[in-house]
N, C-alpha and C. Protein backbone atom coordinates (compact mmCIF):
# COMPACT_ATOMS: atom_id res chain seq x y z
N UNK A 1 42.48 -36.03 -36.77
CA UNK A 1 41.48 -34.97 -36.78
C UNK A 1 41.35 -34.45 -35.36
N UNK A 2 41.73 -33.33 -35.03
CA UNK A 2 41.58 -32.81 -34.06
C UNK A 2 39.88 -31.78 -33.65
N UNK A 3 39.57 -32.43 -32.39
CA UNK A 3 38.04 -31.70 -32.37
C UNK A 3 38.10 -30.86 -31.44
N UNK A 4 37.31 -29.88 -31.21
CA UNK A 4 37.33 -28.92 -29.95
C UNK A 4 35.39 -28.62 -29.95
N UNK A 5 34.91 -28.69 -28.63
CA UNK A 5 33.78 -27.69 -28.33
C UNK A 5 33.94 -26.24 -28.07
N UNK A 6 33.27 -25.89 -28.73
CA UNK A 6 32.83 -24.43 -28.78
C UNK A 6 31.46 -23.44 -28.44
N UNK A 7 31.08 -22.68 -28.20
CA UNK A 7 29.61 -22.14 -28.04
C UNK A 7 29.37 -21.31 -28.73
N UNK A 8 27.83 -21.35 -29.10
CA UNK A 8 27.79 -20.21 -30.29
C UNK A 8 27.32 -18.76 -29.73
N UNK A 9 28.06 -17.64 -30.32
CA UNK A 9 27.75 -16.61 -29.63
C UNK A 9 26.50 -15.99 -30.56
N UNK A 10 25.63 -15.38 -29.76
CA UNK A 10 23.63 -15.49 -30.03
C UNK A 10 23.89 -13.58 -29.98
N UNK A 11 23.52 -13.18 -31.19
CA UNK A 11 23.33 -11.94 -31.14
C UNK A 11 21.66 -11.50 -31.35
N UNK A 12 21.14 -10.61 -30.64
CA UNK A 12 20.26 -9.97 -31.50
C UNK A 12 20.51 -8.77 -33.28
N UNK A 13 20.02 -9.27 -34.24
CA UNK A 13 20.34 -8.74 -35.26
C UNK A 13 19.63 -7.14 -35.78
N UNK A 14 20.37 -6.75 -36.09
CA UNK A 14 20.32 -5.12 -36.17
C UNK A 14 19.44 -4.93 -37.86
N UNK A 15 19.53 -3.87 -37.97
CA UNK A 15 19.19 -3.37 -39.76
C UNK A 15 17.73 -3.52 -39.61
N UNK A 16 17.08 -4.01 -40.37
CA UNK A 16 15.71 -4.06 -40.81
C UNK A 16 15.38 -5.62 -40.53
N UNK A 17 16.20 -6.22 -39.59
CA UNK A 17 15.69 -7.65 -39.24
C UNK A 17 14.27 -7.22 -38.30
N UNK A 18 13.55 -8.38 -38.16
CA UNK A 18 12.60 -8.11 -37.18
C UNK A 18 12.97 -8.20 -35.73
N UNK A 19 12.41 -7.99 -34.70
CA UNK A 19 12.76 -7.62 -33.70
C UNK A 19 12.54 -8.75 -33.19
N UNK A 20 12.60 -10.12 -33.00
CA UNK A 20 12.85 -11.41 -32.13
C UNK A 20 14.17 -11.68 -33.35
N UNK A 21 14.87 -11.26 -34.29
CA UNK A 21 15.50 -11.91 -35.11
C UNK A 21 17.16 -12.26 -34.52
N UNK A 22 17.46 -13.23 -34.70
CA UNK A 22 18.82 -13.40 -34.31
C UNK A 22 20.00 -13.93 -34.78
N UNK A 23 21.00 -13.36 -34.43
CA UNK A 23 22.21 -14.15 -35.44
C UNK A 23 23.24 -14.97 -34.67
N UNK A 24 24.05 -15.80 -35.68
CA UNK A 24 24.74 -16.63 -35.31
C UNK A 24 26.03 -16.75 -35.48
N UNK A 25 26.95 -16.46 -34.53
CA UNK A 25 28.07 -16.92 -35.42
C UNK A 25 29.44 -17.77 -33.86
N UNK A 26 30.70 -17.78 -34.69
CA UNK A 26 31.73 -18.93 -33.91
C UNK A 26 32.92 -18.31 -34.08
N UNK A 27 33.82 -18.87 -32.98
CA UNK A 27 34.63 -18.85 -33.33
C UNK A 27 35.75 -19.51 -33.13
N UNK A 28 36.54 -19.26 -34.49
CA UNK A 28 37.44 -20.73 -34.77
C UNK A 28 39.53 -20.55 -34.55
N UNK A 29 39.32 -21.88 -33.64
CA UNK A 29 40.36 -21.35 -33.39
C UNK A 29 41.36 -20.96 -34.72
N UNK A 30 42.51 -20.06 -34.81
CA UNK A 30 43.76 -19.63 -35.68
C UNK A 30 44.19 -20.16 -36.06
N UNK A 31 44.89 -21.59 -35.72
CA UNK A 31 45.87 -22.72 -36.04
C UNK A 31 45.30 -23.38 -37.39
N UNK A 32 43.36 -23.97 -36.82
CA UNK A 32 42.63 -24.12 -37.49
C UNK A 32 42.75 -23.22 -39.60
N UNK A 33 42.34 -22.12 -39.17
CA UNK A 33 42.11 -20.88 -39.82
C UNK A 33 43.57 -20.88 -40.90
N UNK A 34 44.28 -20.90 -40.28
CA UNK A 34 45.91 -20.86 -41.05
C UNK A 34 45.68 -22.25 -41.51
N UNK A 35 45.79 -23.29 -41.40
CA UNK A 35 45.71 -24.53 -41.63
C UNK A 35 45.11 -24.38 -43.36
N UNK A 36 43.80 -23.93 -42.70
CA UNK A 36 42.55 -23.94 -44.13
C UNK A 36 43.43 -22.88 -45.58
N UNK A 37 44.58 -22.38 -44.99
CA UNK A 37 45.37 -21.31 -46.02
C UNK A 37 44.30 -19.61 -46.02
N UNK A 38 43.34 -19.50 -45.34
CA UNK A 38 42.68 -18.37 -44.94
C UNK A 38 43.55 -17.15 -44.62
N UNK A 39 43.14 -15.82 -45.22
CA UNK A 39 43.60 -14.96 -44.62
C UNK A 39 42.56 -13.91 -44.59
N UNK A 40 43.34 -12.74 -44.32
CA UNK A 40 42.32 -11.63 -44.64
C UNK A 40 41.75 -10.94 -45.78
N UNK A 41 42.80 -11.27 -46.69
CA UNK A 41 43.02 -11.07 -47.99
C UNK A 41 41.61 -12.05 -48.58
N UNK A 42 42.16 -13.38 -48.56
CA UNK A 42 41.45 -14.52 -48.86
C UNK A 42 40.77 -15.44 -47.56
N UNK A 43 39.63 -14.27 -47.95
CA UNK A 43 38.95 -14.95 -46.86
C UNK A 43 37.33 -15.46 -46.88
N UNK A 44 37.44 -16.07 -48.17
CA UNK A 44 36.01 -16.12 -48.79
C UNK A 44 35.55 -18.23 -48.31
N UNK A 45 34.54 -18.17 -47.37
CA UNK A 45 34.71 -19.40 -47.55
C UNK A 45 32.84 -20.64 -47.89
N UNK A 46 32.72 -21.77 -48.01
CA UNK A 46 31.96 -22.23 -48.57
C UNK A 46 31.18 -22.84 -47.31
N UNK A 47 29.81 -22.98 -46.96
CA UNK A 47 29.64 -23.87 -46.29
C UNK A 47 28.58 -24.70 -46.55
N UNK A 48 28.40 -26.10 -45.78
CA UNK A 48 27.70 -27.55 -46.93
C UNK A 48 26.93 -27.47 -46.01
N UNK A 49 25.53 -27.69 -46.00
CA UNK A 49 24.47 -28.74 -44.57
C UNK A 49 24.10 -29.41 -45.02
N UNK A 50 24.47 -30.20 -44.33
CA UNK A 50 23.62 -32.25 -44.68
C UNK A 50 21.93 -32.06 -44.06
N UNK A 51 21.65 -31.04 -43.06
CA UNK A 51 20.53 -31.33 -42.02
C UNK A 51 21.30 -31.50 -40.44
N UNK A 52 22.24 -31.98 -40.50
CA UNK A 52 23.24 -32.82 -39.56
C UNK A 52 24.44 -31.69 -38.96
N UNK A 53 25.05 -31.44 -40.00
CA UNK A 53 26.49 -30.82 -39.79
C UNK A 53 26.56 -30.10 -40.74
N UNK A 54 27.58 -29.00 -40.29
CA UNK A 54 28.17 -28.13 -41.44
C UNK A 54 29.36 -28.51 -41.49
N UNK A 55 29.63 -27.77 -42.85
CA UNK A 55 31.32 -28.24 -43.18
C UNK A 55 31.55 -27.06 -43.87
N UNK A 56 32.83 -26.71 -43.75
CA UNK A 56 33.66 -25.16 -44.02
C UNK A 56 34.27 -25.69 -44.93
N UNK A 57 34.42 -24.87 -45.96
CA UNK A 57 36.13 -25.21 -46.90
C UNK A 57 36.66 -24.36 -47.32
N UNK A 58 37.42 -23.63 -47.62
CA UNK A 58 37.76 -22.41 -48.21
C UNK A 58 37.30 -22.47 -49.60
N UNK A 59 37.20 -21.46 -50.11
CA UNK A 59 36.38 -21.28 -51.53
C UNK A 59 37.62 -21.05 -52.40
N UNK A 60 37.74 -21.59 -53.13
CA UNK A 60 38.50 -22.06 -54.34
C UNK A 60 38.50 -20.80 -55.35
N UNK A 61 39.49 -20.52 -55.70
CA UNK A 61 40.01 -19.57 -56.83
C UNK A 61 39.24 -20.16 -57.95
N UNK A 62 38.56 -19.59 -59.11
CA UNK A 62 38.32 -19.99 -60.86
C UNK A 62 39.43 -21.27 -60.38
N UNK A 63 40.74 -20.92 -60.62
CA UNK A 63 41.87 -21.68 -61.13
C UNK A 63 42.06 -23.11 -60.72
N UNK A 64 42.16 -22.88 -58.96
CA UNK A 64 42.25 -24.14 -58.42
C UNK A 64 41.06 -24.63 -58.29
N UNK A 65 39.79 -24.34 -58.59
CA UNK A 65 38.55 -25.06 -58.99
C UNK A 65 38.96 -26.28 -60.13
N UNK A 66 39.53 -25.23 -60.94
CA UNK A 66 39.71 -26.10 -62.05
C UNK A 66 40.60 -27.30 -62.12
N UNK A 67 41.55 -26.89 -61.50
CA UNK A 67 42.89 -27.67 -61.48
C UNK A 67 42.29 -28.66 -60.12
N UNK A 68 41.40 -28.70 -59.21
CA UNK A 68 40.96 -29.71 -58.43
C UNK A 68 40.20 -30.89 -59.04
N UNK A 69 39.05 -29.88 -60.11
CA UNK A 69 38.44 -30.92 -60.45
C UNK A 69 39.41 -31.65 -61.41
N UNK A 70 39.88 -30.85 -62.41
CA UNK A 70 40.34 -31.80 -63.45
C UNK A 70 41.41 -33.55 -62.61
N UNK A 71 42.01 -32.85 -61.74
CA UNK A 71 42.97 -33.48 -61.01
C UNK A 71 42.53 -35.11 -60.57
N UNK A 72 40.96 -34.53 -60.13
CA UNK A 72 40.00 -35.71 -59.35
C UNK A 72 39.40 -36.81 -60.44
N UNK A 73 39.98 -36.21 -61.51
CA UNK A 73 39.68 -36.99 -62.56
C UNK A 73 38.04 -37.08 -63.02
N UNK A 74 37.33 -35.91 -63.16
CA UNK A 74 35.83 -35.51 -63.10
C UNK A 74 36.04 -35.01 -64.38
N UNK A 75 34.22 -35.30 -64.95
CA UNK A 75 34.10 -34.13 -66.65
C UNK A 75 33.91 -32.84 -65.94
N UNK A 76 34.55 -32.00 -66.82
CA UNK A 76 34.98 -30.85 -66.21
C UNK A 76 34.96 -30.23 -67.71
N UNK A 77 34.14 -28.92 -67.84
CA UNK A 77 33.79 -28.04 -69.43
C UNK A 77 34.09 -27.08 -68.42
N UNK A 78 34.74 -25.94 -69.55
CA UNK A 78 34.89 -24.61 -69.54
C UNK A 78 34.04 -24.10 -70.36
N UNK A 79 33.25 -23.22 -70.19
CA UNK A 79 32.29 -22.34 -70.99
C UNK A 79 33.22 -20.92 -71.34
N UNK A 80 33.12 -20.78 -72.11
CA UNK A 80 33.62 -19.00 -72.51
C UNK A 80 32.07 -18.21 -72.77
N UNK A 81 32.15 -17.30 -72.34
CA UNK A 81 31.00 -16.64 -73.07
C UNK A 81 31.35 -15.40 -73.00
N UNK A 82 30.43 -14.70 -74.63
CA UNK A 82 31.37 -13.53 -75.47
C UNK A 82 29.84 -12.94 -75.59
N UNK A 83 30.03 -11.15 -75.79
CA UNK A 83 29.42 -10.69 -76.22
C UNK A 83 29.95 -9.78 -77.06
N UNK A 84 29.71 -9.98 -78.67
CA UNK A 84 30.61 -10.01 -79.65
C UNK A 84 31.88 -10.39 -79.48
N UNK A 85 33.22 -9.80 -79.85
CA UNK A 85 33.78 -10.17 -80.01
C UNK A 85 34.93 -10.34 -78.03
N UNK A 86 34.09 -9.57 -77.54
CA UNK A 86 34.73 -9.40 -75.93
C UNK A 86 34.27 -10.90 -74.98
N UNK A 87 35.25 -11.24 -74.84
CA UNK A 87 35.14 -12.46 -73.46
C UNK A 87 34.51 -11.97 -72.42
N UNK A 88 33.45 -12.47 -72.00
CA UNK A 88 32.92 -11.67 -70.70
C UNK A 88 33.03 -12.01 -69.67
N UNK A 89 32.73 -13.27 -69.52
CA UNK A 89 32.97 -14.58 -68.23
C UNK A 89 33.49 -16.16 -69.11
N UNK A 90 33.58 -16.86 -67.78
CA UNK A 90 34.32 -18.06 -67.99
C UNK A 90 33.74 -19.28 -66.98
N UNK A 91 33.15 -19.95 -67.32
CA UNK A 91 32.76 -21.08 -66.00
C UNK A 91 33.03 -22.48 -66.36
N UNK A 92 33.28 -22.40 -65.24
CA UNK A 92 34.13 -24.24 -64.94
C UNK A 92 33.21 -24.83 -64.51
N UNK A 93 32.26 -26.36 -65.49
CA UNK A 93 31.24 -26.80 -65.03
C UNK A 93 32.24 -28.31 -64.59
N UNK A 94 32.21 -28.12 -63.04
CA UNK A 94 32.17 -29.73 -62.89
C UNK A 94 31.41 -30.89 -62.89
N UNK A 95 31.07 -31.29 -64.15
CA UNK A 95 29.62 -32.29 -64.30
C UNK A 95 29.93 -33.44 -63.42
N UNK A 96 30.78 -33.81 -62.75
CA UNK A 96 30.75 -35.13 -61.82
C UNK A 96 30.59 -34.19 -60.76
N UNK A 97 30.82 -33.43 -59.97
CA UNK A 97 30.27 -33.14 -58.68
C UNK A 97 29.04 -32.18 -58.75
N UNK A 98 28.77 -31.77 -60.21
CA UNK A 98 27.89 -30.70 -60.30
C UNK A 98 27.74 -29.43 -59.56
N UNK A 99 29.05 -28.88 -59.57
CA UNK A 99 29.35 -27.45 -59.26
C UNK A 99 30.02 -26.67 -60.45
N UNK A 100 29.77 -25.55 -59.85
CA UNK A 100 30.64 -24.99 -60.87
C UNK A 100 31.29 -23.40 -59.89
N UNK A 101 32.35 -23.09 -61.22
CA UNK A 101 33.07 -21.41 -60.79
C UNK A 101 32.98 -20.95 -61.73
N UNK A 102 32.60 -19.59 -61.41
CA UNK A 102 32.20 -18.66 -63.01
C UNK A 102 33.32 -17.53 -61.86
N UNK A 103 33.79 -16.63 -63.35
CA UNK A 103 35.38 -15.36 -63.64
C UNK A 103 34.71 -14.39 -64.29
N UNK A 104 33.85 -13.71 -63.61
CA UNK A 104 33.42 -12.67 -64.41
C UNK A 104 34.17 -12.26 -65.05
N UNK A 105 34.57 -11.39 -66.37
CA UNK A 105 35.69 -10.30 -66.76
C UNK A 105 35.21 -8.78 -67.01
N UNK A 106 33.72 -8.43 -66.70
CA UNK A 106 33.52 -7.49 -67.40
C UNK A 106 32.26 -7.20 -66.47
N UNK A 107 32.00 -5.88 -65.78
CA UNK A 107 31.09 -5.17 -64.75
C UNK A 107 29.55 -5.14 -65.39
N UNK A 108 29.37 -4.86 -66.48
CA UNK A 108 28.02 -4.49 -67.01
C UNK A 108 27.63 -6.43 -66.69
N UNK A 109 26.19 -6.32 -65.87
CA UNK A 109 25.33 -7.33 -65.25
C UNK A 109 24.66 -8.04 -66.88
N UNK A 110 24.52 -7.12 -67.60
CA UNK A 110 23.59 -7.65 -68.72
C UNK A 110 24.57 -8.58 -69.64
N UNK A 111 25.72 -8.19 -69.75
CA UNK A 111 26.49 -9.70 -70.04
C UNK A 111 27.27 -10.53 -69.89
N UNK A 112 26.55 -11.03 -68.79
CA UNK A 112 27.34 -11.90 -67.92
C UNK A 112 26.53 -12.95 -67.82
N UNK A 113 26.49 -14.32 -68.12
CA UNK A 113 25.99 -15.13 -67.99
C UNK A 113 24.64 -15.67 -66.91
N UNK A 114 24.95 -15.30 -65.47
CA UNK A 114 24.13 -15.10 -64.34
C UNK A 114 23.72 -14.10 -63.59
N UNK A 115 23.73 -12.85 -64.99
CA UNK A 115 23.66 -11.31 -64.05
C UNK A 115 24.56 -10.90 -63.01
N UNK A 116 23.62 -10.40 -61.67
CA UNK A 116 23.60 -9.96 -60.68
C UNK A 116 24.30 -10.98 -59.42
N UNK A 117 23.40 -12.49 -59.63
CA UNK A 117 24.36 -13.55 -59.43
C UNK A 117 25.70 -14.04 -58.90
N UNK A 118 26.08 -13.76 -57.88
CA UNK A 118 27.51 -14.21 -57.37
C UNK A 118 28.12 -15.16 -57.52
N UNK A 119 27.10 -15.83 -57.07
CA UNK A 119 27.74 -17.42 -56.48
C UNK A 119 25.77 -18.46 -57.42
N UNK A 120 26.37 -18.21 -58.54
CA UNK A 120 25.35 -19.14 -59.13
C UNK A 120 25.82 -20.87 -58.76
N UNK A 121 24.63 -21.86 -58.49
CA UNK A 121 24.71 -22.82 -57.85
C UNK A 121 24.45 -24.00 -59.44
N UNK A 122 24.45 -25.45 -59.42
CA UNK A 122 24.37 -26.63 -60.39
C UNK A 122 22.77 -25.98 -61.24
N UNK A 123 21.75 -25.44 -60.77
CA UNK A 123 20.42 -25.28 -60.70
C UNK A 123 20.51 -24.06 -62.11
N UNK A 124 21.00 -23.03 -61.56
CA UNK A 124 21.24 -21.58 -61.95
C UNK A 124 22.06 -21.95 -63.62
N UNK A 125 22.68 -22.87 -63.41
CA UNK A 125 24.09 -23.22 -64.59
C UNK A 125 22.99 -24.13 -65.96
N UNK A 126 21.87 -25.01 -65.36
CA UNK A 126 21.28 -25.58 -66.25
C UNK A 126 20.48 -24.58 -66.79
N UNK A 127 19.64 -24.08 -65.69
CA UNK A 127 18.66 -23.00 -66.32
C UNK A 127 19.39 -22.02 -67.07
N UNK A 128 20.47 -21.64 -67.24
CA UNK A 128 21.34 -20.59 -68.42
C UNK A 128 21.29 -21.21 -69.29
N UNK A 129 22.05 -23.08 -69.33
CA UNK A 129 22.06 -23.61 -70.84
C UNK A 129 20.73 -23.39 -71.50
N UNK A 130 19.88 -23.66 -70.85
CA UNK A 130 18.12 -23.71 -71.35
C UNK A 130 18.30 -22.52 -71.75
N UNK A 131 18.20 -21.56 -71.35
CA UNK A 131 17.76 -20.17 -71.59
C UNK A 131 18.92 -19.52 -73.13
N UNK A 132 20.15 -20.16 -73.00
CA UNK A 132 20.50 -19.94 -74.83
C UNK A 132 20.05 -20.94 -75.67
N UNK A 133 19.08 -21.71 -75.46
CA UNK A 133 18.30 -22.70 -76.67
C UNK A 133 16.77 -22.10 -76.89
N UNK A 134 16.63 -22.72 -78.08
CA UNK A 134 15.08 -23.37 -78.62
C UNK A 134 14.40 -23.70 -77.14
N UNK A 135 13.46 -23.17 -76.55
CA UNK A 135 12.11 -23.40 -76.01
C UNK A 135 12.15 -25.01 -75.90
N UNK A 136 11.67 -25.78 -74.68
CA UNK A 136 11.49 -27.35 -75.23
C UNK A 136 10.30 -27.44 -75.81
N UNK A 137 9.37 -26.19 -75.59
CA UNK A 137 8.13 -26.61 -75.82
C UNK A 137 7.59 -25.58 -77.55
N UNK A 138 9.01 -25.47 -78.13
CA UNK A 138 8.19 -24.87 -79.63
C UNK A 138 8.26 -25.67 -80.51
N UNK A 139 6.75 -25.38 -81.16
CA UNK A 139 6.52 -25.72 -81.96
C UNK A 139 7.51 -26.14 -83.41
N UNK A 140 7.40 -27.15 -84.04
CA UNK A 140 8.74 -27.84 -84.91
C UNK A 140 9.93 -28.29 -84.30
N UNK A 141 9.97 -28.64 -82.96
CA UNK A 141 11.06 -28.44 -82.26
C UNK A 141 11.73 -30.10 -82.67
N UNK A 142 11.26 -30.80 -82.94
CA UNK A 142 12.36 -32.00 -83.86
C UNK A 142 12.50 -31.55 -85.09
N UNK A 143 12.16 -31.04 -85.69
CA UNK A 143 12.37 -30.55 -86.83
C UNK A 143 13.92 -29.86 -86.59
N UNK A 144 13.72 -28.89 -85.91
CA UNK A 144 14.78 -27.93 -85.71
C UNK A 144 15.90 -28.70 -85.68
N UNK A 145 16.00 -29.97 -84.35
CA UNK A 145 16.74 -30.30 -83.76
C UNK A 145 17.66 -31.33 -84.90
N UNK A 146 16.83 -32.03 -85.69
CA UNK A 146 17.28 -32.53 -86.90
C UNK A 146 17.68 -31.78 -87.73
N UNK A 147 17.50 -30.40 -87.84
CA UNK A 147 18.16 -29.65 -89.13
C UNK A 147 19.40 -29.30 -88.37
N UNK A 148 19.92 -29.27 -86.63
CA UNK A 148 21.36 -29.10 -86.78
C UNK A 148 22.12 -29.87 -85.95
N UNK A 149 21.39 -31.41 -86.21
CA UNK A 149 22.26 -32.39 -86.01
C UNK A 149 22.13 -33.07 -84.61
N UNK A 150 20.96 -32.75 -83.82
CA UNK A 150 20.81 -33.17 -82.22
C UNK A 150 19.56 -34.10 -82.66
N UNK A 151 20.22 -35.44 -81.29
CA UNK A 151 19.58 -36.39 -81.16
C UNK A 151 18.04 -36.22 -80.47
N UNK A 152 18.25 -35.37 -79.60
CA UNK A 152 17.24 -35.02 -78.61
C UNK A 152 17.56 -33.76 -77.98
N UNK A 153 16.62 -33.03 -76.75
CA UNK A 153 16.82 -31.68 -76.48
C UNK A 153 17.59 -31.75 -75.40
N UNK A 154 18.52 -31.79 -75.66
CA UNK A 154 20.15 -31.77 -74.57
C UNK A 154 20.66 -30.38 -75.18
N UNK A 155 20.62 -29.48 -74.13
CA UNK A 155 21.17 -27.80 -73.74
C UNK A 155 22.50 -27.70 -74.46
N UNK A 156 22.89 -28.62 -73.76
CA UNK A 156 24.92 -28.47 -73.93
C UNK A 156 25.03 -29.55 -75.63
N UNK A 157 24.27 -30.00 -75.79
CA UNK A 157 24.73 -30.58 -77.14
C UNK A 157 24.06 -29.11 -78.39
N UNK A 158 23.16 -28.85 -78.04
CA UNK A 158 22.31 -27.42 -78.91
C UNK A 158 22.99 -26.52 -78.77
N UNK A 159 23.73 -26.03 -77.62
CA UNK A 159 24.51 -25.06 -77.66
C UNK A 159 25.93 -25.30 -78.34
N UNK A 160 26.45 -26.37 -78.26
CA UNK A 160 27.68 -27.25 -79.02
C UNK A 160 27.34 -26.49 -80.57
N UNK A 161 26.32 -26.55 -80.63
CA UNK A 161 25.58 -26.59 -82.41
C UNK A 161 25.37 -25.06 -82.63
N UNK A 162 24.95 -24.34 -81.87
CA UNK A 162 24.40 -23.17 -82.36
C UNK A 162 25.48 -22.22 -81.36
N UNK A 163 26.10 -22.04 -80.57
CA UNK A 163 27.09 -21.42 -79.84
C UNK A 163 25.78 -20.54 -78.61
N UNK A 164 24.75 -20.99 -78.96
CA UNK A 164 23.68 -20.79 -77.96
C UNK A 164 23.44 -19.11 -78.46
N UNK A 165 23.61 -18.83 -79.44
CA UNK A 165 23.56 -17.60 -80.23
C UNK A 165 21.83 -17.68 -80.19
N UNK A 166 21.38 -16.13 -79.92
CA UNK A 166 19.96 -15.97 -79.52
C UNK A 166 19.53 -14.45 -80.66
N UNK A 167 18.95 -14.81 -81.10
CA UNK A 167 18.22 -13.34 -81.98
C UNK A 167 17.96 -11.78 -81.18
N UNK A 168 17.96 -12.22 -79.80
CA UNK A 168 17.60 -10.83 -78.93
C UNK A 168 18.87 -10.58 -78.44
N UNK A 169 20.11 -11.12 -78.68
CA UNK A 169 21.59 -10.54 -77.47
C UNK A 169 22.85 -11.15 -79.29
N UNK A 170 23.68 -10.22 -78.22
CA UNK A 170 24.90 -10.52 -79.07
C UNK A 170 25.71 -11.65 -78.51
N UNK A 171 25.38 -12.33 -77.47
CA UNK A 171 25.83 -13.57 -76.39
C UNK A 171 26.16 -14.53 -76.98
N UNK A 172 27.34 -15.10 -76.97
CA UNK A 172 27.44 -16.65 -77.87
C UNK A 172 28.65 -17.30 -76.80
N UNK A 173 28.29 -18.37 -76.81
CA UNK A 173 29.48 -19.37 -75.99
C UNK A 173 30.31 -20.51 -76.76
N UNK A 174 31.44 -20.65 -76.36
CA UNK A 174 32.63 -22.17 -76.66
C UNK A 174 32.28 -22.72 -75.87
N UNK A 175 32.19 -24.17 -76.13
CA UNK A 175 32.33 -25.30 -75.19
C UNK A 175 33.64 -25.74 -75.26
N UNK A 176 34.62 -26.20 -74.22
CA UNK A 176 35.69 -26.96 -74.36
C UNK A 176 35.63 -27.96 -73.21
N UNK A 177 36.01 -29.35 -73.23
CA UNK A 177 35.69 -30.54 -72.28
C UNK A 177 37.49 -30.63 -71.93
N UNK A 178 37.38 -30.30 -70.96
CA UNK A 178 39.19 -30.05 -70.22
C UNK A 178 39.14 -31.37 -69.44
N UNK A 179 40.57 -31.79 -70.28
CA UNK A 179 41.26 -33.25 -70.18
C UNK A 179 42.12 -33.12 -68.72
């Protein structure tokens, strides 16, 4: 592992920031940069804070998301989700690291799983399963859950059951658990 010091260059920030506001940024050496497979093209990248340190990684294609996790030997679901009969998006839930990559296919925000949403996070991905089920809190709700076969109110097993099909949207999803 090769380390280098660096200094951070301190801008004052422009636009509608406030006027003590300031920005931050670095820079890294090329060798580095090529290393990470970065270009200009592909130049989208991720960063982690512990509190401590940051960590860079390059941001992963849908594909090689997929093909990482599956690789690492993690549960790893693909969601499809359709509005009628059109595929709209696609997300790769990695349930052992609890990330995921969503493939939009289709511009209109209203059906697309996380809207407006870019970079929906583990948080954003549960609150969607919730949001194609039964309410936890309606009324008959074991009832329900016994008329289509769920033990308890688990999102991804209700949606397994009902394709998370909702009376107000034409939205319905596949689950598939990629081996």
């Amino acid at each position: 592992m090769e380390t280098r010091t660096a200094n951070l260059i301190i801008g004052t920030s422009g636009g509608t920031a406030g006027g003590t506001a300031t920005s931050y940024k670095l820079a890294l050496p090329s060798t580095w940069i090529k290393a990470m497979g970065l270009t200009p093209e592909q130049r989208q990248v991720e960063l982690r804070f512990d509190g401590a340190s940051i960590v860079i990684t390059r941001k992963l294609s849908f594909t090689e998301f997929l093909d990482v996790s599956r690789h690492a030997g993690h549960k790893v679901l693909l969601l499809s989700c359709y509005s009628g009969d059109t595929l709209c998006a696609r997300i790769v839930a990695d349930e052992t690291a609890q990330k995921l990559r969503v493939e939009n296919l289709v511009s209109d925000f209203l059906k697309l799983p996380f809207g407006n949403n870019q970079d929906p996070g583990w948080e954003d991905y549960l609150h969607f399963l919730e949001s194609r089920c039964i309410p936890k809190t309606r009324a008959g709700l074991r009832e329900y859950l016994e008329a289509i076969g769920v033990d308890r109110y688990d999102p991804l097993e209700i949606i397994r059951k009902t394709q998370g099909r909702m009376a107000e949207d034409d939205l319905w999803l596949t689950v598939e658990e990629i081996k």
